[in-house]
PDB file of N, CA and C in Angstrom:
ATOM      1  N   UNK A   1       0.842  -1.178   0.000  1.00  0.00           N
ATOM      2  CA  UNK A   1       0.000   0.000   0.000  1.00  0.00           C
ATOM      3  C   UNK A   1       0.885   1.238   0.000  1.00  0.00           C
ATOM      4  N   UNK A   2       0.538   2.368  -1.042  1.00  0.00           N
ATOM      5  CA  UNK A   2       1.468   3.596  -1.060  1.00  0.00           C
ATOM      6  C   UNK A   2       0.250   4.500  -0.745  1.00  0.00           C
ATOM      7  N   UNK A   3       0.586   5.174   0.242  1.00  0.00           N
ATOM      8  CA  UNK A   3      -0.100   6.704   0.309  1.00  0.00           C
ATOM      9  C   UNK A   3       0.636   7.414  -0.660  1.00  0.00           C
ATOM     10  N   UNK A   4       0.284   8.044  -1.910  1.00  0.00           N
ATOM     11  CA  UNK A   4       0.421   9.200  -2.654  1.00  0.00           C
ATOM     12  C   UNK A   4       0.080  10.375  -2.249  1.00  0.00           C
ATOM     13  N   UNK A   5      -0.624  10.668  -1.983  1.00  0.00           N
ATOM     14  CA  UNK A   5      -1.417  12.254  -1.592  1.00  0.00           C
ATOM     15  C   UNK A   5      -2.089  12.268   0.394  1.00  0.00           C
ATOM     16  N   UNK A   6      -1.621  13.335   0.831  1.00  0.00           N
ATOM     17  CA  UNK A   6      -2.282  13.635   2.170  1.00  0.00           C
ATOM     18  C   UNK A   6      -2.622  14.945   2.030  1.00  0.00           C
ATOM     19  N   UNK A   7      -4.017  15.055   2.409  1.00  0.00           N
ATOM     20  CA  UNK A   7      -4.254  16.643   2.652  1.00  0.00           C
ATOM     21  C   UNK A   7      -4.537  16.854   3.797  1.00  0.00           C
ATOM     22  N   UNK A   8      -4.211  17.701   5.099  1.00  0.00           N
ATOM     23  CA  UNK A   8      -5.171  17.990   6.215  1.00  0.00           C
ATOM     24  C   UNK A   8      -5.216  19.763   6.064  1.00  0.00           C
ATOM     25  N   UNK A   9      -6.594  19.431   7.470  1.00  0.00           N
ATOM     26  CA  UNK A   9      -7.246  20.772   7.274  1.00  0.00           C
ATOM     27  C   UNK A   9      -7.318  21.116   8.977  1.00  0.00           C
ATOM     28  N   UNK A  10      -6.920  22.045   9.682  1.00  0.00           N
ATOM     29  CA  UNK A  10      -6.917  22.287  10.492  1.00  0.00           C
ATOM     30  C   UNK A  10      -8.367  22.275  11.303  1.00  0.00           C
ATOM     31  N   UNK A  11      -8.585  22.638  11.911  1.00  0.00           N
ATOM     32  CA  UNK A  11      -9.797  22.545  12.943  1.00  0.00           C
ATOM     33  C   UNK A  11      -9.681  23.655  13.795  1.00  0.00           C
ATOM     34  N   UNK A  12     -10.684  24.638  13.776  1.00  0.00           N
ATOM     35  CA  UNK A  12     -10.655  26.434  13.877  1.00  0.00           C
ATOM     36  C   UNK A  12     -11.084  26.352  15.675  1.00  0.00           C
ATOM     37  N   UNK A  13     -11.122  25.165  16.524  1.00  0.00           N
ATOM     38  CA  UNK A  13     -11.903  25.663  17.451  1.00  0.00           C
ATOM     39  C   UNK A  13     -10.532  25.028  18.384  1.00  0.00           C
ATOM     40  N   UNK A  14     -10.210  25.657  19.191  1.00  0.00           N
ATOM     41  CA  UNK A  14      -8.414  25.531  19.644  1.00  0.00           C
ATOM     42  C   UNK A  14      -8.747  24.461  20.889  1.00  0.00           C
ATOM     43  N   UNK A  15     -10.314  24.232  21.644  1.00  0.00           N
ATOM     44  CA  UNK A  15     -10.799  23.420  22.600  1.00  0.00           C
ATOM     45  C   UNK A  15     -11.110  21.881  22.410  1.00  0.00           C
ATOM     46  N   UNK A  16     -11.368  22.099  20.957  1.00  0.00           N
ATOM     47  CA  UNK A  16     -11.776  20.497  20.692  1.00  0.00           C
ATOM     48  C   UNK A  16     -10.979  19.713  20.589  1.00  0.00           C
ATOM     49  N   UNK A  17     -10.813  18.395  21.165  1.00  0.00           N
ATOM     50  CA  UNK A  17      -9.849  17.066  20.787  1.00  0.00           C
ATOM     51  C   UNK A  17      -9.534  16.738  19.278  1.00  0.00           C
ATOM     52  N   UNK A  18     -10.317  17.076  18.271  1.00  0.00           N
ATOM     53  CA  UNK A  18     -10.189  17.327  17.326  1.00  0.00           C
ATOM     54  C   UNK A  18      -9.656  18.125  16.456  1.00  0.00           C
ATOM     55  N   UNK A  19      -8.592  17.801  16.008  1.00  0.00           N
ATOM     56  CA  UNK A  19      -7.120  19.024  15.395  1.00  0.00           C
ATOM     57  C   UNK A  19      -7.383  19.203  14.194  1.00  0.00           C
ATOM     58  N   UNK A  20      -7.435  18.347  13.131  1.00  0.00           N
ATOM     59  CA  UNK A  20      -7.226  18.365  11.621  1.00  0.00           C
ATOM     60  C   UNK A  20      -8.500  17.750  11.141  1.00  0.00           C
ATOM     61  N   UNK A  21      -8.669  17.546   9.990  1.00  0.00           N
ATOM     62  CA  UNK A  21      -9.067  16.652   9.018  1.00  0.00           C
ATOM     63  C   UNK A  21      -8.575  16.347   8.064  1.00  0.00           C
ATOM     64  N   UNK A  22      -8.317  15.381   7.487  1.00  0.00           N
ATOM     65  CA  UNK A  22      -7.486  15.129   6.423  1.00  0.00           C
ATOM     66  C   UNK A  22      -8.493  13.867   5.350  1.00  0.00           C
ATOM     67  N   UNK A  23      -7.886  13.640   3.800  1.00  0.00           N
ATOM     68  CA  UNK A  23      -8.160  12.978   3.298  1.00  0.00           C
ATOM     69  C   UNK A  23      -6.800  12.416   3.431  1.00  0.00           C
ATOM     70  N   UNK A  24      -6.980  11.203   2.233  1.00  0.00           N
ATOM     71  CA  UNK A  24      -5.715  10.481   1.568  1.00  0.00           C
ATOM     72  C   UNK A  24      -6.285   9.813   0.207  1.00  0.00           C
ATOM     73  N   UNK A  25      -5.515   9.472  -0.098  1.00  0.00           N
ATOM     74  CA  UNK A  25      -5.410   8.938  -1.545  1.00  0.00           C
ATOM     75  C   UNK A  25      -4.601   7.540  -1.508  1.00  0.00           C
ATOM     76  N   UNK A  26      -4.791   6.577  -1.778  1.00  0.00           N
ATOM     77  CA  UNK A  26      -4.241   5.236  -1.815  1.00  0.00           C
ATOM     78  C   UNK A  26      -3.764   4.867  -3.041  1.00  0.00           C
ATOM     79  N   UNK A  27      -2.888   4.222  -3.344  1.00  0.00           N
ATOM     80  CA  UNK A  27      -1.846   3.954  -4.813  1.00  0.00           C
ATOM     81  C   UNK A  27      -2.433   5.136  -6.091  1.00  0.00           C
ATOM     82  N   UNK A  28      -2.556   5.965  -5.898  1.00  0.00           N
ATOM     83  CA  UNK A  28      -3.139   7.052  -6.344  1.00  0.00           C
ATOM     84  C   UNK A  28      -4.892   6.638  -7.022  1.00  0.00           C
ATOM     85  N   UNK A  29      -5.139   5.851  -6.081  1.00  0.00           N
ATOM     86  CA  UNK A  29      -6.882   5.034  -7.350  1.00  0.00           C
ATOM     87  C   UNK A  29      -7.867   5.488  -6.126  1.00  0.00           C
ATOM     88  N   UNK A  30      -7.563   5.094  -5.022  1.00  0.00           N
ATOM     89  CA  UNK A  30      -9.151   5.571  -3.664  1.00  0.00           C
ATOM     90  C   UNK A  30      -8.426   6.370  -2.801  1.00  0.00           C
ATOM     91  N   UNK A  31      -9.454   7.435  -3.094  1.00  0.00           N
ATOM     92  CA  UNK A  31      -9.386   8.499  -1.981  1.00  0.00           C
ATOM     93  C   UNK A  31     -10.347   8.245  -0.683  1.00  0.00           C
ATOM     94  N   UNK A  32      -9.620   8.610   0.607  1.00  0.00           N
ATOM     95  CA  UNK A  32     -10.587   8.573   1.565  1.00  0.00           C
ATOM     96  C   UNK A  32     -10.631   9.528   2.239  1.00  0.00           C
ATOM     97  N   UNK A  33     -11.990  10.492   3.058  1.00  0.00           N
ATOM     98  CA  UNK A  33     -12.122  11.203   3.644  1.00  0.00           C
ATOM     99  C   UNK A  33     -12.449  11.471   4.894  1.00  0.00           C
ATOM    100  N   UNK A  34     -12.653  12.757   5.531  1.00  0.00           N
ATOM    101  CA  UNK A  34     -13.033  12.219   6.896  1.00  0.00           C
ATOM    102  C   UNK A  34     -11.804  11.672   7.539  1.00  0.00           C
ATOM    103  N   UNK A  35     -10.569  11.680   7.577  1.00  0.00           N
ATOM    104  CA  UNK A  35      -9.862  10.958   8.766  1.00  0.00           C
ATOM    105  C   UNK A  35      -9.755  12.213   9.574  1.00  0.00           C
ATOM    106  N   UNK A  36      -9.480  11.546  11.001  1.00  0.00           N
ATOM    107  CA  UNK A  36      -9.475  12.873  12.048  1.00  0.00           C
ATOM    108  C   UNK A  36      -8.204  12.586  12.730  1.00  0.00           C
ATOM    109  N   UNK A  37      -7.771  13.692  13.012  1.00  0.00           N
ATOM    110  CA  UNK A  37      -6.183  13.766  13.930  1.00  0.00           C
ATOM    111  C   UNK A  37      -7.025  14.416  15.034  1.00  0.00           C
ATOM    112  N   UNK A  38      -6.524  13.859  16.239  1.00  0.00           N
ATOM    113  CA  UNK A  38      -7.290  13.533  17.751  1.00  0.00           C
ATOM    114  C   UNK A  38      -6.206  13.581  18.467  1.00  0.00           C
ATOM    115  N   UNK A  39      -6.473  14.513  19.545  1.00  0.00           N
ATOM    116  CA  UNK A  39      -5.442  14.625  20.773  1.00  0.00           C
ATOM    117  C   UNK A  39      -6.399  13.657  21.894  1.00  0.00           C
ATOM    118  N   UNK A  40      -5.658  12.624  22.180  1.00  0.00           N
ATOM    119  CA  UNK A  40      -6.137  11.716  23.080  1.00  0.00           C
ATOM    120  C   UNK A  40      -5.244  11.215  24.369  1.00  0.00           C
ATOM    121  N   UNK A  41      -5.058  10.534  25.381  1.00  0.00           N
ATOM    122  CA  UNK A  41      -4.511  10.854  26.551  1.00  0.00           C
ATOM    123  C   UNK A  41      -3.281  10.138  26.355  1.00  0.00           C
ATOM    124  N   UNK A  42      -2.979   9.543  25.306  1.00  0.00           N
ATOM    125  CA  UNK A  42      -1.565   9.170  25.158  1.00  0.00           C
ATOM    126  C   UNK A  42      -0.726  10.077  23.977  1.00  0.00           C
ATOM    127  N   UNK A  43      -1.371  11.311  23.169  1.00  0.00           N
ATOM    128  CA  UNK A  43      -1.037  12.325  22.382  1.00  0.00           C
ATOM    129  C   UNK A  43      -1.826  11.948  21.145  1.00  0.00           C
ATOM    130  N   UNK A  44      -1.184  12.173  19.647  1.00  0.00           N
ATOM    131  CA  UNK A  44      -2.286  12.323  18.736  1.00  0.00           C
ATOM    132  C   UNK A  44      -2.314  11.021  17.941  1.00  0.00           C
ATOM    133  N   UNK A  45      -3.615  10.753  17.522  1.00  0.00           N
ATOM    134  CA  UNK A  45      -3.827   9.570  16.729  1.00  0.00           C
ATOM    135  C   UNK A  45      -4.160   9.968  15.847  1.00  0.00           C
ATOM    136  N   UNK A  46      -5.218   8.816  14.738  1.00  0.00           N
ATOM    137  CA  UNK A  46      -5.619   9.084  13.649  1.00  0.00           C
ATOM    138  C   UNK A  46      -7.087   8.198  13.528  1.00  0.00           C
ATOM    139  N   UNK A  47      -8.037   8.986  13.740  1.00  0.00           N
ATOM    140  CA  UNK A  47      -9.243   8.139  13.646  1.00  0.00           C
ATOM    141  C   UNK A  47      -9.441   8.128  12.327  1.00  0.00           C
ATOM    142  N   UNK A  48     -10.274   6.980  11.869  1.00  0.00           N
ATOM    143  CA  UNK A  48     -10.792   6.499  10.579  1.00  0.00           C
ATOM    144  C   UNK A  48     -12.392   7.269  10.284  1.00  0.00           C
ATOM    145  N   UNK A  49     -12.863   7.182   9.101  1.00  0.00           N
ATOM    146  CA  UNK A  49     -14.218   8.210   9.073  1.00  0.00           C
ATOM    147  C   UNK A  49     -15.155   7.154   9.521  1.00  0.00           C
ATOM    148  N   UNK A  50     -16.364   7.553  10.251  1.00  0.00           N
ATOM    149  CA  UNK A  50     -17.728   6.541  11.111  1.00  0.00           C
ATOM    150  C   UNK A  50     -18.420   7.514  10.799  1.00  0.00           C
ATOM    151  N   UNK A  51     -19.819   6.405  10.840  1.00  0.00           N
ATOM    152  CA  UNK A  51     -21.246   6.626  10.938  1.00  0.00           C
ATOM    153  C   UNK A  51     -21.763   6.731  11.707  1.00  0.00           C
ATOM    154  N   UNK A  52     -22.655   7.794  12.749  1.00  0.00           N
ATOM    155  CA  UNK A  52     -23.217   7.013  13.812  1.00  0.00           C
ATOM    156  C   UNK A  52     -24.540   5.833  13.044  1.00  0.00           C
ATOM    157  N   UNK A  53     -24.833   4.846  14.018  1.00  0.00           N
ATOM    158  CA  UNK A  53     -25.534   3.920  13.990  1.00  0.00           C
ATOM    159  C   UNK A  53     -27.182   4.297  14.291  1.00  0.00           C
ATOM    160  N   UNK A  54     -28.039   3.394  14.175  1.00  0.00           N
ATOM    161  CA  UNK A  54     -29.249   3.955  14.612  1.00  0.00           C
ATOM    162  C   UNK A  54     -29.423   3.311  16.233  1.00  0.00           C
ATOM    163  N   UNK A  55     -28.337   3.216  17.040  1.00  0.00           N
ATOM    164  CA  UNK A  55     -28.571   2.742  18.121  1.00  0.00           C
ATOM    165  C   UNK A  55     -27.437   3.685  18.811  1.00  0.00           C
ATOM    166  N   UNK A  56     -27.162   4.446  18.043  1.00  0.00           N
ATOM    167  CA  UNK A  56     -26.186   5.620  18.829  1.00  0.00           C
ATOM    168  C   UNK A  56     -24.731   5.378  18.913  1.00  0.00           C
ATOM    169  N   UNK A  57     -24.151   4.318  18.553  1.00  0.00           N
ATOM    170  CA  UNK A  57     -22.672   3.800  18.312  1.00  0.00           C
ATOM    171  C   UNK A  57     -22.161   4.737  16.755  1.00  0.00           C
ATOM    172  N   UNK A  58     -21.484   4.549  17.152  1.00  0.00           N
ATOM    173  CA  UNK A  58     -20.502   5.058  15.912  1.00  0.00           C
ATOM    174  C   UNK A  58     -19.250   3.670  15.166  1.00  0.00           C
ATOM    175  N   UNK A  59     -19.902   3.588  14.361  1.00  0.00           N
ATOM    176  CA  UNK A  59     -19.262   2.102  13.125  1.00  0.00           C
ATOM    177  C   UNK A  59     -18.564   2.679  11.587  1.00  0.00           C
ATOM    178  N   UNK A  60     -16.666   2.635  11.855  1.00  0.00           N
ATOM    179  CA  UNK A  60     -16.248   3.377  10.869  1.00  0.00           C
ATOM    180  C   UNK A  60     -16.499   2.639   9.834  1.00  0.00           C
ATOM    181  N   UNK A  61     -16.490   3.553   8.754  1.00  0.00           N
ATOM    182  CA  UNK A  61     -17.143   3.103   7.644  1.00  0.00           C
ATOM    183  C   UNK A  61     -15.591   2.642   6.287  1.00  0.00           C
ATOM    184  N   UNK A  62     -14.878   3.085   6.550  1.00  0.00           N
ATOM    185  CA  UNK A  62     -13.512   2.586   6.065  1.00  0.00           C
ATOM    186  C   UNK A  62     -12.138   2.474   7.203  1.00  0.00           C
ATOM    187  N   UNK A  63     -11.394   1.576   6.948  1.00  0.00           N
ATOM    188  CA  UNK A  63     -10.976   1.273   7.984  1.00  0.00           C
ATOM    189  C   UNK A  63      -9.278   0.296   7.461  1.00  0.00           C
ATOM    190  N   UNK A  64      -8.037   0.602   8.499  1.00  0.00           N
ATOM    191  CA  UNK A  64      -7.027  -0.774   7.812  1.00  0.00           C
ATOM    192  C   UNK A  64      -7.209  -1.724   8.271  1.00  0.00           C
ATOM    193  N   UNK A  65      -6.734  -2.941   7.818  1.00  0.00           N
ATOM    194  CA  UNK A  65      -7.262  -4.496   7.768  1.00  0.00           C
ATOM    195  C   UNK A  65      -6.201  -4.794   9.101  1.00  0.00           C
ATOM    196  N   UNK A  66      -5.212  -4.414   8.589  1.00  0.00           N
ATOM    197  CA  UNK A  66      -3.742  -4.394   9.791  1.00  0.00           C
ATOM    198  C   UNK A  66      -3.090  -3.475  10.290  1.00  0.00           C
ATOM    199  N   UNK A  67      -2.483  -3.736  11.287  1.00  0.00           N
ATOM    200  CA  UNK A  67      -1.512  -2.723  12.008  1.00  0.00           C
ATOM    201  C   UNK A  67      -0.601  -2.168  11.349  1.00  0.00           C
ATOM    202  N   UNK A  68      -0.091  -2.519  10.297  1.00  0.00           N
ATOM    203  CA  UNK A  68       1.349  -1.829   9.367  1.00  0.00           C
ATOM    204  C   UNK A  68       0.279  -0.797   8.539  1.00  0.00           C
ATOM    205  N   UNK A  69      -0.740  -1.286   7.988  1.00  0.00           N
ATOM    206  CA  UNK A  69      -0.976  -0.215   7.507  1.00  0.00           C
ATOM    207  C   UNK A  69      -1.833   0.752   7.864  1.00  0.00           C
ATOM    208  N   UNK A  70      -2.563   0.538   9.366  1.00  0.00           N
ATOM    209  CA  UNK A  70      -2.770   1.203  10.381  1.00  0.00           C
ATOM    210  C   UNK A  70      -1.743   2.541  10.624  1.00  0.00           C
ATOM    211  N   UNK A  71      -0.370   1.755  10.619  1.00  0.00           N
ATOM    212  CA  UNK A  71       0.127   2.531  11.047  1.00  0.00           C
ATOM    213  C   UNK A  71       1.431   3.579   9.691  1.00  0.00           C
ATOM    214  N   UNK A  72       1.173   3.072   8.603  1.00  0.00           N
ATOM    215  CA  UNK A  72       1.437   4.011   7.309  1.00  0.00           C
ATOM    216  C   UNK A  72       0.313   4.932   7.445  1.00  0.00           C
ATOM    217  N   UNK A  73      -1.026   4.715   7.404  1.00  0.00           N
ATOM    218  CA  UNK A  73      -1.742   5.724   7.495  1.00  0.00           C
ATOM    219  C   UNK A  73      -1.243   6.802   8.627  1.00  0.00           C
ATOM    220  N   UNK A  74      -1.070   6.248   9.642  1.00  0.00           N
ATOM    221  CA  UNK A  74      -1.143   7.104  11.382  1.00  0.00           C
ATOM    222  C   UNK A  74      -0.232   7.970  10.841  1.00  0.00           C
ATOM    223  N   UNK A  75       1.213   7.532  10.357  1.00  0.00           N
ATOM    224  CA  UNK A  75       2.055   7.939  10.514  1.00  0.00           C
ATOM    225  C   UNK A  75       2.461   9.021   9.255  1.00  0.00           C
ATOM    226  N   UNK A  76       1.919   9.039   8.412  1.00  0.00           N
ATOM    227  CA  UNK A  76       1.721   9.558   6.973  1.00  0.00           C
ATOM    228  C   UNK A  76       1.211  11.122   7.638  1.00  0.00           C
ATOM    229  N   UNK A  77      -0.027  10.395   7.836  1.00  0.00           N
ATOM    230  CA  UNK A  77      -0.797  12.029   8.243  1.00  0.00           C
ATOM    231  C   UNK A  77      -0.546  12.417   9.504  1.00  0.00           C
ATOM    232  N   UNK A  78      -0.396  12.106  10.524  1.00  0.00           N
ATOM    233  CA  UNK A  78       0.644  12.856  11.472  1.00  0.00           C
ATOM    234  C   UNK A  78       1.692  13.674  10.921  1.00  0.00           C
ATOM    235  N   UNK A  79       2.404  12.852  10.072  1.00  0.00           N
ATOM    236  CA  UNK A  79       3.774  13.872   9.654  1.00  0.00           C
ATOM    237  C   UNK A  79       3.036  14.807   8.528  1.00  0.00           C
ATOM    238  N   UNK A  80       1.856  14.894   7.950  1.00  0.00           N
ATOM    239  CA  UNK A  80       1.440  16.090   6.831  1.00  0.00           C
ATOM    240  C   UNK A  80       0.888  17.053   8.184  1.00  0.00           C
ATOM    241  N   UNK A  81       0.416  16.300   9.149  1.00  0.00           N
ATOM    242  CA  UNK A  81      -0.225  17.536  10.252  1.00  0.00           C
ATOM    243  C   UNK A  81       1.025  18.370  10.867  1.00  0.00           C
ATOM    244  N   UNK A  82       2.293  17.583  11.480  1.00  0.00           N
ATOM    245  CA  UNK A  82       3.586  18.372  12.398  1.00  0.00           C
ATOM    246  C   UNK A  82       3.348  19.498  10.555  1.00  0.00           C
ATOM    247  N   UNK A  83       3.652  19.263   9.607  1.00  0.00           N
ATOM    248  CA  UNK A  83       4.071  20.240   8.353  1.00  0.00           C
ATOM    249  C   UNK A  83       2.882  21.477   8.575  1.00  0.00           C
ATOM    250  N   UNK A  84       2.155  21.138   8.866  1.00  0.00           N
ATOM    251  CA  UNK A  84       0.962  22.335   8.712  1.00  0.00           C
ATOM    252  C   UNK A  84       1.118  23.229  10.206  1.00  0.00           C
ATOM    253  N   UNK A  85       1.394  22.688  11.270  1.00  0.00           N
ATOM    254  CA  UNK A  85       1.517  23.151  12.339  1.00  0.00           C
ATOM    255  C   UNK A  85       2.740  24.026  12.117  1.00  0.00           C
ATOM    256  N   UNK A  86       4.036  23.306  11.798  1.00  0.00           N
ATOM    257  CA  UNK A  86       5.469  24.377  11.182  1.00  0.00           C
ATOM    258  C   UNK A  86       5.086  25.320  10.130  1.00  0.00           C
ATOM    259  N   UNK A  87       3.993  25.478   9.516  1.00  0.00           N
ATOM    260  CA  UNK A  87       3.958  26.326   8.227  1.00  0.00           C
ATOM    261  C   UNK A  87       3.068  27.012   8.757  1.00  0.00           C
ATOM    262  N   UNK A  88       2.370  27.276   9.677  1.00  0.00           N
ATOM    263  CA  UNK A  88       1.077  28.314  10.746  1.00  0.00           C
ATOM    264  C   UNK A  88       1.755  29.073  11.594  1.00  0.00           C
ATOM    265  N   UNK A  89       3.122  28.435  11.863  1.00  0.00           N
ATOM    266  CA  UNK A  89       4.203  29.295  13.400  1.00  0.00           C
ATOM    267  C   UNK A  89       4.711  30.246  12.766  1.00  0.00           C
TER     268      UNK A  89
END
């Protein structure tokens, strides 16, 4: 799996756990949207895009199969988010 393209988008409200938004683009053929960069109690992750449910859960709707590429994603758009944070200072 190659990430080609990361875009994120900051998040205007400086209180919310919620930092960015970002898409991606996969071997340049599926784009996905909706991922969220999240300050959470061990620092920032990368949530996948969800639905809420009709029972009030939230069930992401794209998602990685494994941890490696769990963590190409994590780590992809983390490093396009530190770039946007250095290019705002």
């Amino acid at each position: 799996m190659n990430i080609t393209e990361v875009r994120v988008w900051p998040v205007r409200n400086k209180e919310s756990k919620i930092k960015a938004t970002a898409s991606i683009v996969i071997d340049g053929a599926i784009m996905i949207h909706d991922l969220r960069v999240v300050e959470g109690s061990n620092g920032l992750f990368v949530a996948m895009p969800s639905r809420k449910t009709t029972d009030g859960n939230y069930r992401d709707i794209a998602h990685p199969i494994t941890a490696e590429a769990r963590e190409v994603i994590q780590n992809k758009v983390l490093a396009e988010y530190q770039k946007l944070l250095a290019s705002v200072s």
